[in-house]
C-alpha atoms as a PDB file:
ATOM      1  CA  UNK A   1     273.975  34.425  -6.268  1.00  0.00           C
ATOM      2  CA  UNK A   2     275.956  37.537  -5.092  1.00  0.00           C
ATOM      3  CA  UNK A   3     274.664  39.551  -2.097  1.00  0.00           C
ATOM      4  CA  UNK A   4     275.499  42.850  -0.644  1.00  0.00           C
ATOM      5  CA  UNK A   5     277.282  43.412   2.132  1.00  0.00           C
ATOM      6  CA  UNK A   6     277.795  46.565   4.741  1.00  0.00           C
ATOM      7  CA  UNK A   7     280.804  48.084   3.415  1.00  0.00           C
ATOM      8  CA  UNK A   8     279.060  48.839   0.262  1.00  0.00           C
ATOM      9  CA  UNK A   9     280.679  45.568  -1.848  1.00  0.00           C
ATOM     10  CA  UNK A  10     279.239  41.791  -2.940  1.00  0.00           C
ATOM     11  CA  UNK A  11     280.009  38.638  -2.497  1.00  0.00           C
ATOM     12  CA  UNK A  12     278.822  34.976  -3.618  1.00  0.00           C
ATOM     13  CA  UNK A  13     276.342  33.937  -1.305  1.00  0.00           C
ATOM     14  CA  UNK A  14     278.459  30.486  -1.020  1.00  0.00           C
ATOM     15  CA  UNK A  15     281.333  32.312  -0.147  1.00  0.00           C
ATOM     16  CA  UNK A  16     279.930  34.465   2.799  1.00  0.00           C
ATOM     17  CA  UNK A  17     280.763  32.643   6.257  1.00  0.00           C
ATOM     18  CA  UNK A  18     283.803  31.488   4.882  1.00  0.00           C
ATOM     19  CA  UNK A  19     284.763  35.107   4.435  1.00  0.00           C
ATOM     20  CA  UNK A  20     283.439  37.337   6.403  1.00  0.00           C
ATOM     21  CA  UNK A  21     283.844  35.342  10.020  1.00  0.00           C
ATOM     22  CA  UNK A  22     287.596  34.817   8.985  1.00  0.00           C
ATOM     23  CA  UNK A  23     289.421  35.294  12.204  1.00  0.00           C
ATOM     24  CA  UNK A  24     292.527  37.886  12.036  1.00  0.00           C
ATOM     25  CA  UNK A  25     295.995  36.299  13.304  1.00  0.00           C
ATOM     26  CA  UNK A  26     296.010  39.710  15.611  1.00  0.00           C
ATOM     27  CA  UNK A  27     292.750  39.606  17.340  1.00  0.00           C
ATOM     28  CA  UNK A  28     292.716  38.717  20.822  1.00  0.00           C
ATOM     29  CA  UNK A  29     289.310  38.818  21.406  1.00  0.00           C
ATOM     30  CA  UNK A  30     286.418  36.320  22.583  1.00  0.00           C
ATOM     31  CA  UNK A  31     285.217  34.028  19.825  1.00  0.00           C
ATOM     32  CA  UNK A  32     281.688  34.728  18.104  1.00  0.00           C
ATOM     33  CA  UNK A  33     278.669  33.350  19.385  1.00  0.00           C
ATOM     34  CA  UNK A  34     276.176  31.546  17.640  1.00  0.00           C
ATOM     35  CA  UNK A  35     273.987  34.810  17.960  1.00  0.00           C
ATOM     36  CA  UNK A  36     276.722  36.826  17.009  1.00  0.00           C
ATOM     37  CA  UNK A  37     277.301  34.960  13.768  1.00  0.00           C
ATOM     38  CA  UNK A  38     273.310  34.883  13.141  1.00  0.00           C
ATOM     39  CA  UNK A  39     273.082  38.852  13.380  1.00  0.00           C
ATOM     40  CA  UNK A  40     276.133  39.456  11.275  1.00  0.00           C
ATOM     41  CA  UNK A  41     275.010  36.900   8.580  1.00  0.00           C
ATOM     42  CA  UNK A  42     271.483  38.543   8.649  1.00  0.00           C
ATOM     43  CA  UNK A  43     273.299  42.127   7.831  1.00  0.00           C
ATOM     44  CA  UNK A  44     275.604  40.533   5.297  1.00  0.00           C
ATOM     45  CA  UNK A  45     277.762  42.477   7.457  1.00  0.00           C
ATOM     46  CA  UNK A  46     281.847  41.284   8.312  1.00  0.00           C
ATOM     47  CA  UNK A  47     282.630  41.238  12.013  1.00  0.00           C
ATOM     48  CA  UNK A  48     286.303  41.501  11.305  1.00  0.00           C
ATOM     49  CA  UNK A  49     286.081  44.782   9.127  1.00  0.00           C
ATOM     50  CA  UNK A  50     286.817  47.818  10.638  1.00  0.00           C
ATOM     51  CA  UNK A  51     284.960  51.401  11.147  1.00  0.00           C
ATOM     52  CA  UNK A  52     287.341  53.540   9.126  1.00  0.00           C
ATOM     53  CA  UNK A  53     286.901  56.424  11.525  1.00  0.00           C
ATOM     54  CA  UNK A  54     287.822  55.099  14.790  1.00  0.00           C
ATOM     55  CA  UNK A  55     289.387  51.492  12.987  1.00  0.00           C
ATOM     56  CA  UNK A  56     287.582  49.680  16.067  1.00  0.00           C
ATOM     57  CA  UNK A  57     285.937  46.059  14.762  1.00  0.00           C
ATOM     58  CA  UNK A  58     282.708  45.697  13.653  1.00  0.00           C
ATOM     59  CA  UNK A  59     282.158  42.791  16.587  1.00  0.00           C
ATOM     60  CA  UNK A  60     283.868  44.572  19.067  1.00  0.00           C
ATOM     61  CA  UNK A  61     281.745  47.679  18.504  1.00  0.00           C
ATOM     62  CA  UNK A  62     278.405  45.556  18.586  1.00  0.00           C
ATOM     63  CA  UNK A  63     279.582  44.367  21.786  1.00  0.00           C
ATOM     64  CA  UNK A  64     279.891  47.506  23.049  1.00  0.00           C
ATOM     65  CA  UNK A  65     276.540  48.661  21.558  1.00  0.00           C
ATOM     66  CA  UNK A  66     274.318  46.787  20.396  1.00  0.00           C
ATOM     67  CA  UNK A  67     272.613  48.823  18.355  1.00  0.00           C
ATOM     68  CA  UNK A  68     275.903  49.360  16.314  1.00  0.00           C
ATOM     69  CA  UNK A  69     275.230  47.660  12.843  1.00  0.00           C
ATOM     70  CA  UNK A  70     271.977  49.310  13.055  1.00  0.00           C
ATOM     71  CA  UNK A  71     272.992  52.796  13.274  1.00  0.00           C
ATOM     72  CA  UNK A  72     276.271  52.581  11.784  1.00  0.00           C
ATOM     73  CA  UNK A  73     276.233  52.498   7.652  1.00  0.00           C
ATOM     74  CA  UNK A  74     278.606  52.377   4.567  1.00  0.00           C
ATOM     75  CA  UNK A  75     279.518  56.002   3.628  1.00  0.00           C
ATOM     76  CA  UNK A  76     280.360  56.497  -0.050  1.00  0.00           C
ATOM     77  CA  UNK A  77     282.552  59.806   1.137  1.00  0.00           C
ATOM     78  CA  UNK A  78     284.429  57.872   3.101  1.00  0.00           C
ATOM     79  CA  UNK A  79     284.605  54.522   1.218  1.00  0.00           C
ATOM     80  CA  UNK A  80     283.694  52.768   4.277  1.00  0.00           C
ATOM     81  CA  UNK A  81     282.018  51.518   7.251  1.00  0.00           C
ATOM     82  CA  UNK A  82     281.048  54.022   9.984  1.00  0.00           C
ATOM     83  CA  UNK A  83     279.960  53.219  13.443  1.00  0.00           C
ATOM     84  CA  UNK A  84     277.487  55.137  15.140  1.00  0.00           C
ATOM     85  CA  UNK A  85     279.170  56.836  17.432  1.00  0.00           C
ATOM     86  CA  UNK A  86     281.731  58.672  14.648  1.00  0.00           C
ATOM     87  CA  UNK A  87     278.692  59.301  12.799  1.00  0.00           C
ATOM     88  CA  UNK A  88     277.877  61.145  15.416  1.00  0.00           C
ATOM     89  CA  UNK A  89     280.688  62.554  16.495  1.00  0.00           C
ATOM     90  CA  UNK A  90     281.002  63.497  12.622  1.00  0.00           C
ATOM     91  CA  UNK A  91     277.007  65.871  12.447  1.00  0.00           C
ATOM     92  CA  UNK A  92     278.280  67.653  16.171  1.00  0.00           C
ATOM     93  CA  UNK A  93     281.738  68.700  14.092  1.00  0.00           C
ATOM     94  CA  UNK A  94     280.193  69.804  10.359  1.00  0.00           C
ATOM     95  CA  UNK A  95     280.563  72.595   7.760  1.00  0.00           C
ATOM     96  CA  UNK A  96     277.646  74.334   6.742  1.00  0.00           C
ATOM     97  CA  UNK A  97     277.305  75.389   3.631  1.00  0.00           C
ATOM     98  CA  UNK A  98     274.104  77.540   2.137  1.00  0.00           C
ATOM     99  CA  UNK A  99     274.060  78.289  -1.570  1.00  0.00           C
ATOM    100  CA  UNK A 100     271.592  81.289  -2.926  1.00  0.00           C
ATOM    101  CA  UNK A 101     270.398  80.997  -6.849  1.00  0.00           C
ATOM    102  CA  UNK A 102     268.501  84.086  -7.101  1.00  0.00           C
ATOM    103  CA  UNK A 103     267.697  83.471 -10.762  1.00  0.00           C
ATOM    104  CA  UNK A 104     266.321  80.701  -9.648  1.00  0.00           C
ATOM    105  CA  UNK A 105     264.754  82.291  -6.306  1.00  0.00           C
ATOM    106  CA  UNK A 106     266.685  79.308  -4.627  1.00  0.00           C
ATOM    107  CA  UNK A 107     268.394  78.321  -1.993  1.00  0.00           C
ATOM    108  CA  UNK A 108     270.175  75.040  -0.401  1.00  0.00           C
ATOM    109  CA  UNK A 109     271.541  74.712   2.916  1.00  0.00           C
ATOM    110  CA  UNK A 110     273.967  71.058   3.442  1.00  0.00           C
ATOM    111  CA  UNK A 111     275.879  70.469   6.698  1.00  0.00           C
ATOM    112  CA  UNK A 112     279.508  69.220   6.043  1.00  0.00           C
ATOM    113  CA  UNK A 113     281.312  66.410   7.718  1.00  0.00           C
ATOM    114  CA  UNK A 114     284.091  64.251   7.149  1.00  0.00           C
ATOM    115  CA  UNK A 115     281.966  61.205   6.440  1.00  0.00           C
ATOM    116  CA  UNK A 116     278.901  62.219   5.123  1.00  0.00           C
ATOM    117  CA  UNK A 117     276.996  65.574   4.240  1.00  0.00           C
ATOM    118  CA  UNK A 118     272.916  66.347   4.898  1.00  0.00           C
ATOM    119  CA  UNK A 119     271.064  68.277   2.255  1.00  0.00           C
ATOM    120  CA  UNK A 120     268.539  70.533   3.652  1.00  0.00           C
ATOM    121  CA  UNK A 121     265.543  72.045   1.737  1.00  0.00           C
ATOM    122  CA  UNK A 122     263.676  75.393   1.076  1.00  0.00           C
ATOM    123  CA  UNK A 123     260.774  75.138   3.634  1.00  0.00           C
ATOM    124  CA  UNK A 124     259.119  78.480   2.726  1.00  0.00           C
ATOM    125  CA  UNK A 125     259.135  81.478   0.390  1.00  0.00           C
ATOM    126  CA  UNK A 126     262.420  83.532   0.002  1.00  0.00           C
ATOM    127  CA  UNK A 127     262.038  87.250   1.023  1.00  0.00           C
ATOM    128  CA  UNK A 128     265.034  89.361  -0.929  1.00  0.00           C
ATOM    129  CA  UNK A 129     265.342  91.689   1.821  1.00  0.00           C
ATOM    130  CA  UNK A 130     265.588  89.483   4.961  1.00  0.00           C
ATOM    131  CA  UNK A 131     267.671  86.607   3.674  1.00  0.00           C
ATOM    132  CA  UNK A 132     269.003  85.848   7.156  1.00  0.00           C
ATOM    133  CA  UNK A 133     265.199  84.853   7.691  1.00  0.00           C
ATOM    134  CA  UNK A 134     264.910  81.442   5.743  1.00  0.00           C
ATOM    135  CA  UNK A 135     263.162  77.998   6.625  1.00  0.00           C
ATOM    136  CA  UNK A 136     265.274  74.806   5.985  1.00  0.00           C
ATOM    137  CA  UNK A 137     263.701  71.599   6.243  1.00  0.00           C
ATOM    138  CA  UNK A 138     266.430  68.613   6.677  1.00  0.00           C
ATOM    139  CA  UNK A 139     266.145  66.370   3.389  1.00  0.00           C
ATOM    140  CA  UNK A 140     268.683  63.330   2.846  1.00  0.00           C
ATOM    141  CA  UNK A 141     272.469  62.482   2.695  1.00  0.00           C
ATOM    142  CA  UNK A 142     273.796  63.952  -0.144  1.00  0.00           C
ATOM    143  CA  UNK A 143     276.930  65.254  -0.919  1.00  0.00           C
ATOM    144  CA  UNK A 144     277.604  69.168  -0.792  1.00  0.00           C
ATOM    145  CA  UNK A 145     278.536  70.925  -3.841  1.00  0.00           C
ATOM    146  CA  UNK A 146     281.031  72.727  -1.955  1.00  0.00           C
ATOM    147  CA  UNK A 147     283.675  70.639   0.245  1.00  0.00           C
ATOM    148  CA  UNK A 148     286.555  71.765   2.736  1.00  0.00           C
ATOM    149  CA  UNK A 149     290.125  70.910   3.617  1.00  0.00           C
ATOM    150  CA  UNK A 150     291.578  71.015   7.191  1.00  0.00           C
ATOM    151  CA  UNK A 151     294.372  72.623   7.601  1.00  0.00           C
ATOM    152  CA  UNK A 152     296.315  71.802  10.225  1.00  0.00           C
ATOM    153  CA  UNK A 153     298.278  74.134  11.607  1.00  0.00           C
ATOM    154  CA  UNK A 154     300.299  72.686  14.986  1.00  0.00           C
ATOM    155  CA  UNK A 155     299.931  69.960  17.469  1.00  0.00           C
ATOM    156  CA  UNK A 156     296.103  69.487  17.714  1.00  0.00           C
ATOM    157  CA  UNK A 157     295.650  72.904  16.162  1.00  0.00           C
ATOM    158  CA  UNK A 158     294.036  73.525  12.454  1.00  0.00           C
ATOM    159  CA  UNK A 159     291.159  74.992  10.679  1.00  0.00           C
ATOM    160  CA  UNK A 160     288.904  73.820   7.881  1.00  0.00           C
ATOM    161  CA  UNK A 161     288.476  76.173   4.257  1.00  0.00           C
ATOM    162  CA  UNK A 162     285.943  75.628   1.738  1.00  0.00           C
ATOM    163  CA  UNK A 163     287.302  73.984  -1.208  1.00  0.00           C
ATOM    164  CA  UNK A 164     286.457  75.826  -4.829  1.00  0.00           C
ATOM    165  CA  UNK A 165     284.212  73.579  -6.997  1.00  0.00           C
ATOM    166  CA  UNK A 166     285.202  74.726 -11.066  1.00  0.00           C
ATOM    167  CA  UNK A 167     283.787  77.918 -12.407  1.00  0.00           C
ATOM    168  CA  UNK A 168     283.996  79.224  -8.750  1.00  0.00           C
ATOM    169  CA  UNK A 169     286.045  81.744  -7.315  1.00  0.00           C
ATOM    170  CA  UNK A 170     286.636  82.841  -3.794  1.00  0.00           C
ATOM    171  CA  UNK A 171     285.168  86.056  -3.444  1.00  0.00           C
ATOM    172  CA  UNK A 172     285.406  86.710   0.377  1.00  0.00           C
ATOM    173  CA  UNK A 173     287.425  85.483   3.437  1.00  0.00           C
ATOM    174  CA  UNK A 174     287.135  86.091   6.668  1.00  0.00           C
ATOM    175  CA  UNK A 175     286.779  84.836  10.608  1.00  0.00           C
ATOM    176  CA  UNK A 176     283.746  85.592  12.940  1.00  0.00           C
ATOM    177  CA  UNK A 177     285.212  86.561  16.273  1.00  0.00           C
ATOM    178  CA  UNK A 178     282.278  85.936  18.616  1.00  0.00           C
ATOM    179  CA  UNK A 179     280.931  88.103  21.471  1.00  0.00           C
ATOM    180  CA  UNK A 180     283.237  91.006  19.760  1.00  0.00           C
ATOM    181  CA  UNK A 181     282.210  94.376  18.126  1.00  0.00           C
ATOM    182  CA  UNK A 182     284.012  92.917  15.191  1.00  0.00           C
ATOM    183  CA  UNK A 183     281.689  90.123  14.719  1.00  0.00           C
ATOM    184  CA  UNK A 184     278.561  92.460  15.286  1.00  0.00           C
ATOM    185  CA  UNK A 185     280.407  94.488  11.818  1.00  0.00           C
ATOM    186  CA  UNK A 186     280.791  90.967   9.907  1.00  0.00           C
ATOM    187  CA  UNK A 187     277.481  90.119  10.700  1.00  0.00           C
ATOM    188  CA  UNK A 188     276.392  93.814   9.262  1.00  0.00           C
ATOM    189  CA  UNK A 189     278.634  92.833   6.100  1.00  0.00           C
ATOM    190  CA  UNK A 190     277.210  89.753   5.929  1.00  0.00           C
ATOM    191  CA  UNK A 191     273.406  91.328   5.203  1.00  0.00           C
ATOM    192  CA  UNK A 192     274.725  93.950   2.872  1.00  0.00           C
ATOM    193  CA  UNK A 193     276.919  91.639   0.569  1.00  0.00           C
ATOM    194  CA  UNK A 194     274.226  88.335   0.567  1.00  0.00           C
ATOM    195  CA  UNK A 195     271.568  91.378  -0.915  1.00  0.00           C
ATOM    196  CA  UNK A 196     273.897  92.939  -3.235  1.00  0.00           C
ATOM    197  CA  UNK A 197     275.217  89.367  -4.804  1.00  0.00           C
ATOM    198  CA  UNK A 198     271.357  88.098  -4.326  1.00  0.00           C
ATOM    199  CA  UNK A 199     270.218  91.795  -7.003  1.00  0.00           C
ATOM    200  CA  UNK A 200     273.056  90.959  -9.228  1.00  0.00           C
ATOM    201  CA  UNK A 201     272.239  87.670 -10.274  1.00  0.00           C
ATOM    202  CA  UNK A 202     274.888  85.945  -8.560  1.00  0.00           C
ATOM    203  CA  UNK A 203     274.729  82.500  -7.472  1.00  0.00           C
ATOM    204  CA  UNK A 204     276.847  82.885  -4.356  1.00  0.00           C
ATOM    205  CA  UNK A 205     277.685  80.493  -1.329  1.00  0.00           C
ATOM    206  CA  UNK A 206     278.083  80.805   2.288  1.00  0.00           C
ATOM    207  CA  UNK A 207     280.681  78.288   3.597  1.00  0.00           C
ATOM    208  CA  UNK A 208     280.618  78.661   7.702  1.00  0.00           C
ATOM    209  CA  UNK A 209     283.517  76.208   8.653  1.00  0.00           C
ATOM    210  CA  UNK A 210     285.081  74.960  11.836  1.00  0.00           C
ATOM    211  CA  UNK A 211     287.965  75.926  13.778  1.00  0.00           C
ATOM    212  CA  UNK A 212     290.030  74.633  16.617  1.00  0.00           C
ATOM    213  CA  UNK A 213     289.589  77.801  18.398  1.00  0.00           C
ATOM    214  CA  UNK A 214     286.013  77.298  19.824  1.00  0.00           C
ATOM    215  CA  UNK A 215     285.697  81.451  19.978  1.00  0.00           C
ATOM    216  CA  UNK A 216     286.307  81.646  16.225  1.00  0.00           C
ATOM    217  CA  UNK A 217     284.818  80.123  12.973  1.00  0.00           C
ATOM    218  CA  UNK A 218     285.771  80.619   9.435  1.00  0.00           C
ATOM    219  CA  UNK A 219     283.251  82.774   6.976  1.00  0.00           C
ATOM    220  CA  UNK A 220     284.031  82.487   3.096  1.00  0.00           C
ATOM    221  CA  UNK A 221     281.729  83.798   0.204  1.00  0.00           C
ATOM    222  CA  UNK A 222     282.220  81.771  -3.153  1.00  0.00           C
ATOM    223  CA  UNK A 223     280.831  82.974  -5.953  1.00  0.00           C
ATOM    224  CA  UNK A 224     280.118  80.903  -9.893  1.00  0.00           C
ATOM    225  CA  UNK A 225     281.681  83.083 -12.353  1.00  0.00           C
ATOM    226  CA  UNK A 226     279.218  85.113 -14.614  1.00  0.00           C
ATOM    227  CA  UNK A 227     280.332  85.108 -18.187  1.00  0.00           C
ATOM    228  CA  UNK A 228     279.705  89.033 -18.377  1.00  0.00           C
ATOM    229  CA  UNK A 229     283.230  90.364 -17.224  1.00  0.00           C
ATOM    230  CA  UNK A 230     281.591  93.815 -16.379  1.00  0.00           C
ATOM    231  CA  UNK A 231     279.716  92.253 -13.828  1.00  0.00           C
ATOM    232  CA  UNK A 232     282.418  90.417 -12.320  1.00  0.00           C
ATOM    233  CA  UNK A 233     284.400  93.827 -11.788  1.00  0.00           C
ATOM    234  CA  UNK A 234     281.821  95.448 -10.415  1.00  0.00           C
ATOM    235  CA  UNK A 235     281.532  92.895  -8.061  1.00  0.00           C
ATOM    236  CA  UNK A 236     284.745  93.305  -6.842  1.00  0.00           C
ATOM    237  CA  UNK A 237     284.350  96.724  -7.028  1.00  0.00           C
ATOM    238  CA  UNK A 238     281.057  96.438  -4.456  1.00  0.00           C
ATOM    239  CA  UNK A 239     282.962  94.129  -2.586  1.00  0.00           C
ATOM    240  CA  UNK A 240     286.156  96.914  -2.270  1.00  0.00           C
ATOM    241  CA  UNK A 241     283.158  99.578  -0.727  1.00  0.00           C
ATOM    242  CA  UNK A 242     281.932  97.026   1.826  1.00  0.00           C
ATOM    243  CA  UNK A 243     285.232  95.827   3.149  1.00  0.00           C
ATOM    244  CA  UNK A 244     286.022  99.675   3.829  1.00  0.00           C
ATOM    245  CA  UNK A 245     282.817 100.268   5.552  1.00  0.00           C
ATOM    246  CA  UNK A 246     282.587  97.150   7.820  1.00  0.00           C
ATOM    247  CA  UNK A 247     286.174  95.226   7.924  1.00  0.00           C
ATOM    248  CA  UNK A 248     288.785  96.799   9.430  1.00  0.00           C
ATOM    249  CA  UNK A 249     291.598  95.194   9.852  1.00  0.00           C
ATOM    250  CA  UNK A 250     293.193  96.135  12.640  1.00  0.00           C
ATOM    251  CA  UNK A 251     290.484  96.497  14.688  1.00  0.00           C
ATOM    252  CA  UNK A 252     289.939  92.255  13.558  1.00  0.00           C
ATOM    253  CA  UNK A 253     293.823  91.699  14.626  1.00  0.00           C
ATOM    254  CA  UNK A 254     293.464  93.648  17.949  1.00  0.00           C
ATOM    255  CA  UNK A 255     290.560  91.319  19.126  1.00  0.00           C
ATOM    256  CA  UNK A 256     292.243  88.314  17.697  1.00  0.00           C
ATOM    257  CA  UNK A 257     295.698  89.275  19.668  1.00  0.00           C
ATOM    258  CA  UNK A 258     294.103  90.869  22.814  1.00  0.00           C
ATOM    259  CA  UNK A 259     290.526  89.377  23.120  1.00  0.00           C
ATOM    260  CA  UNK A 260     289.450  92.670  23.488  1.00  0.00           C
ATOM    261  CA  UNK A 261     287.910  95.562  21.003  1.00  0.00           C
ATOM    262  CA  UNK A 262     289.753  98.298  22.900  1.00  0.00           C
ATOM    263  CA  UNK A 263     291.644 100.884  20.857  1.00  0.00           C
ATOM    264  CA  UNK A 264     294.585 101.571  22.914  1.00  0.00           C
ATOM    265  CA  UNK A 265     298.429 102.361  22.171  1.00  0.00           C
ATOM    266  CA  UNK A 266     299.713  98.617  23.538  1.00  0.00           C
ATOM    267  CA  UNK A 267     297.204  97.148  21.500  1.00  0.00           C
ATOM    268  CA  UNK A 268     297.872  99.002  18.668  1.00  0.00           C
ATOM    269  CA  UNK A 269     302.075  97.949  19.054  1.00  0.00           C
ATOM    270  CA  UNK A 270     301.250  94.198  19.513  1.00  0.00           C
ATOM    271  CA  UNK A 271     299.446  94.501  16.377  1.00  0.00           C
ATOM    272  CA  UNK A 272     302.283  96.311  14.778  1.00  0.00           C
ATOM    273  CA  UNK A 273     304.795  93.501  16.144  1.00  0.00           C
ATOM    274  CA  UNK A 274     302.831  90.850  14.890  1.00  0.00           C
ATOM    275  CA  UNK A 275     302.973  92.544  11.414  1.00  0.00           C
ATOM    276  CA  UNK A 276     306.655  92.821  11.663  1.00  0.00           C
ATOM    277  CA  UNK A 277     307.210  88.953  12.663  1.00  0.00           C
ATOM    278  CA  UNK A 278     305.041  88.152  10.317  1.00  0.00           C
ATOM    279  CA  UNK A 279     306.918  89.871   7.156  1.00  0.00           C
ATOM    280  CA  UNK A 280     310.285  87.643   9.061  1.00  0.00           C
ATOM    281  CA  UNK A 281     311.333  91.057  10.759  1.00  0.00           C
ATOM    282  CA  UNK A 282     313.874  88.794  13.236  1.00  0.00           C
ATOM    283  CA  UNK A 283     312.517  89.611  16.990  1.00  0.00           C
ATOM    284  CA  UNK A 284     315.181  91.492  18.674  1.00  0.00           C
ATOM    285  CA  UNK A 285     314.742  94.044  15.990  1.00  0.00           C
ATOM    286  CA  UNK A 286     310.762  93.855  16.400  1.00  0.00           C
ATOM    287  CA  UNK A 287     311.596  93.842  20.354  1.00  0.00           C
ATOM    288  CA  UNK A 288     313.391  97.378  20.317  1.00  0.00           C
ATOM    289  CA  UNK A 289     311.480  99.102  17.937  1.00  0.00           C
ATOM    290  CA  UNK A 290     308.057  97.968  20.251  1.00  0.00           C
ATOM    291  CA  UNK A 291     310.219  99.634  22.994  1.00  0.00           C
ATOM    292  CA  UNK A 292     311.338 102.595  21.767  1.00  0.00           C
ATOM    293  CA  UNK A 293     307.734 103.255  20.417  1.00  0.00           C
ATOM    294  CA  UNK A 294     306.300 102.216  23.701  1.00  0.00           C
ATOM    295  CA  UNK A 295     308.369 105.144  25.393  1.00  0.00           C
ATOM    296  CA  UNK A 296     307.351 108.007  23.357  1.00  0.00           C
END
């Protein structure tokens, strides 16, 4: 008889204390009590197996809480054990991801971690014109449609970006800036382009994902592709209006560079020095030009 064990597998019943209270050659640790082996024979569970988030073992985590085995589980995302406490750790750090179907007059909103993803449900009627105004009730684990990436960028520096499922396309990229004017004009694009997409037909998704800058968090739009090609352009074309009405760009690179929505002619130089660096313009060459400007 084969029974299941925690980290999703089987194994012969015969087999199991032989195998799972094997002792590894590295472990330093204070044997297993009887009451140890009794809970982790009762769980089908393998003291010497690992969380594959923080790669602590199983019996050294129960030691530490005792609850552990409990409120710890085998994540298919992750193809592995995960304690409780990276579990955790994992639902305080998640993506969020909210997909409209207005042909459907449906919506889904899943949070996003690295080990395991929560599906939440429609909890009340959809009103076209106020779609920041919907209920979600939390459902169960199940995997977004939409994933992400993190990027990493340097030292303990990154960023996470939605990852296109087929027949998508990214239709919008941006960052939310918050406590700036330039958030407060996202947030106006935001309402415009969810009703547009929502009276075209368009099933569209929201993917709000985090950043290691704590003052900034990435805002995508995907959208499925529509067969009708007409439709896509004029999409785009939509899209073109709204960017010119609520992004501008360098006001965005001001805050991001300064912290601070203020128009002025320093800010407007970093911004242009930035640019410059950016295109590989070498910096003594970006240096005097930001001078000479700065003196006229």
């Amino acid at each position: 008889m084969r029974v299941k064990t925690l980290d999703g597998g089987d194994i012969e019943e015969s087999d199991l204390e032989k195998e799972i209270f094997k002792v590894p050659d590295d472990y330093e640790g204070e044997p297993l009590t009887d009451e140890e082996i009794a809970l982790f024979k009762d769980k089908c569970a393998r003291p010497f197996d690992k969380c594959v988030s923080c790669e602590e073992y199983l019996i050294d985590l129960q030691r530490k809480h005792d609850y552990a085995l409990d409120d710890g589980e085998y994540c298919e995302k992750a193809d592995g054990f995960v304690c409780c406490s990276c579990l955790e750790s994992d639902e305080g750090y998640s993506n969020t991801v909210i997909v409209f179907n207005p042909k459907n007059n449906e919506a889904k909103k899943y949070t996003v971690g690295e080990y395991r993803d929560l599906e939440w449900y429609l909890s009340g009627e959809i009103d076209p014109d106020n779609l920041d105004d919907i209920d979600f009730a939390p459902g169960g684990y199940e995997d977004s449609p939409i994933q992400f990436k993190y990027i990493h960028t340097d030292g303990w520096r990154g960023y996470h970006e939605p990852v296109k499922p087929e027949g998508w396309i990214e239709y919008h990229s941006d960052q939310a800036l918050s406590y700036s004017e330039d958030e407060q004009e996202l947030k106006k694009f935001d309402v415009d382009v969810k009703k547009m997409l929502w009276e075209m037909g368009i099933e569209f998704a929201l993917c709000y994902s985090q950043t290691s800058n704590v003052f900034c968090m990435g805002y995508d739009i995907l959208v499925k592709v529509d067969k009708d090609q007409l439709k896509m352009f004029a999409l785009i074309m939509r899209l073109q209006r709204l960017r010119l009405q609520y992004r501008d760009a360098d006001r965005f690179a001001r805050t991001a560079l300064t912290g601070s929505d203020e128009d002025t002619k320093e800010s407007r130089l970093l911004v242009k020095a930035s640019r410059m660096l950016e295109k590989g313009v070498d910096f003594d060459e970006v240096k005097e030009t930001i001078m000479e400007e700065m003196k006229k």
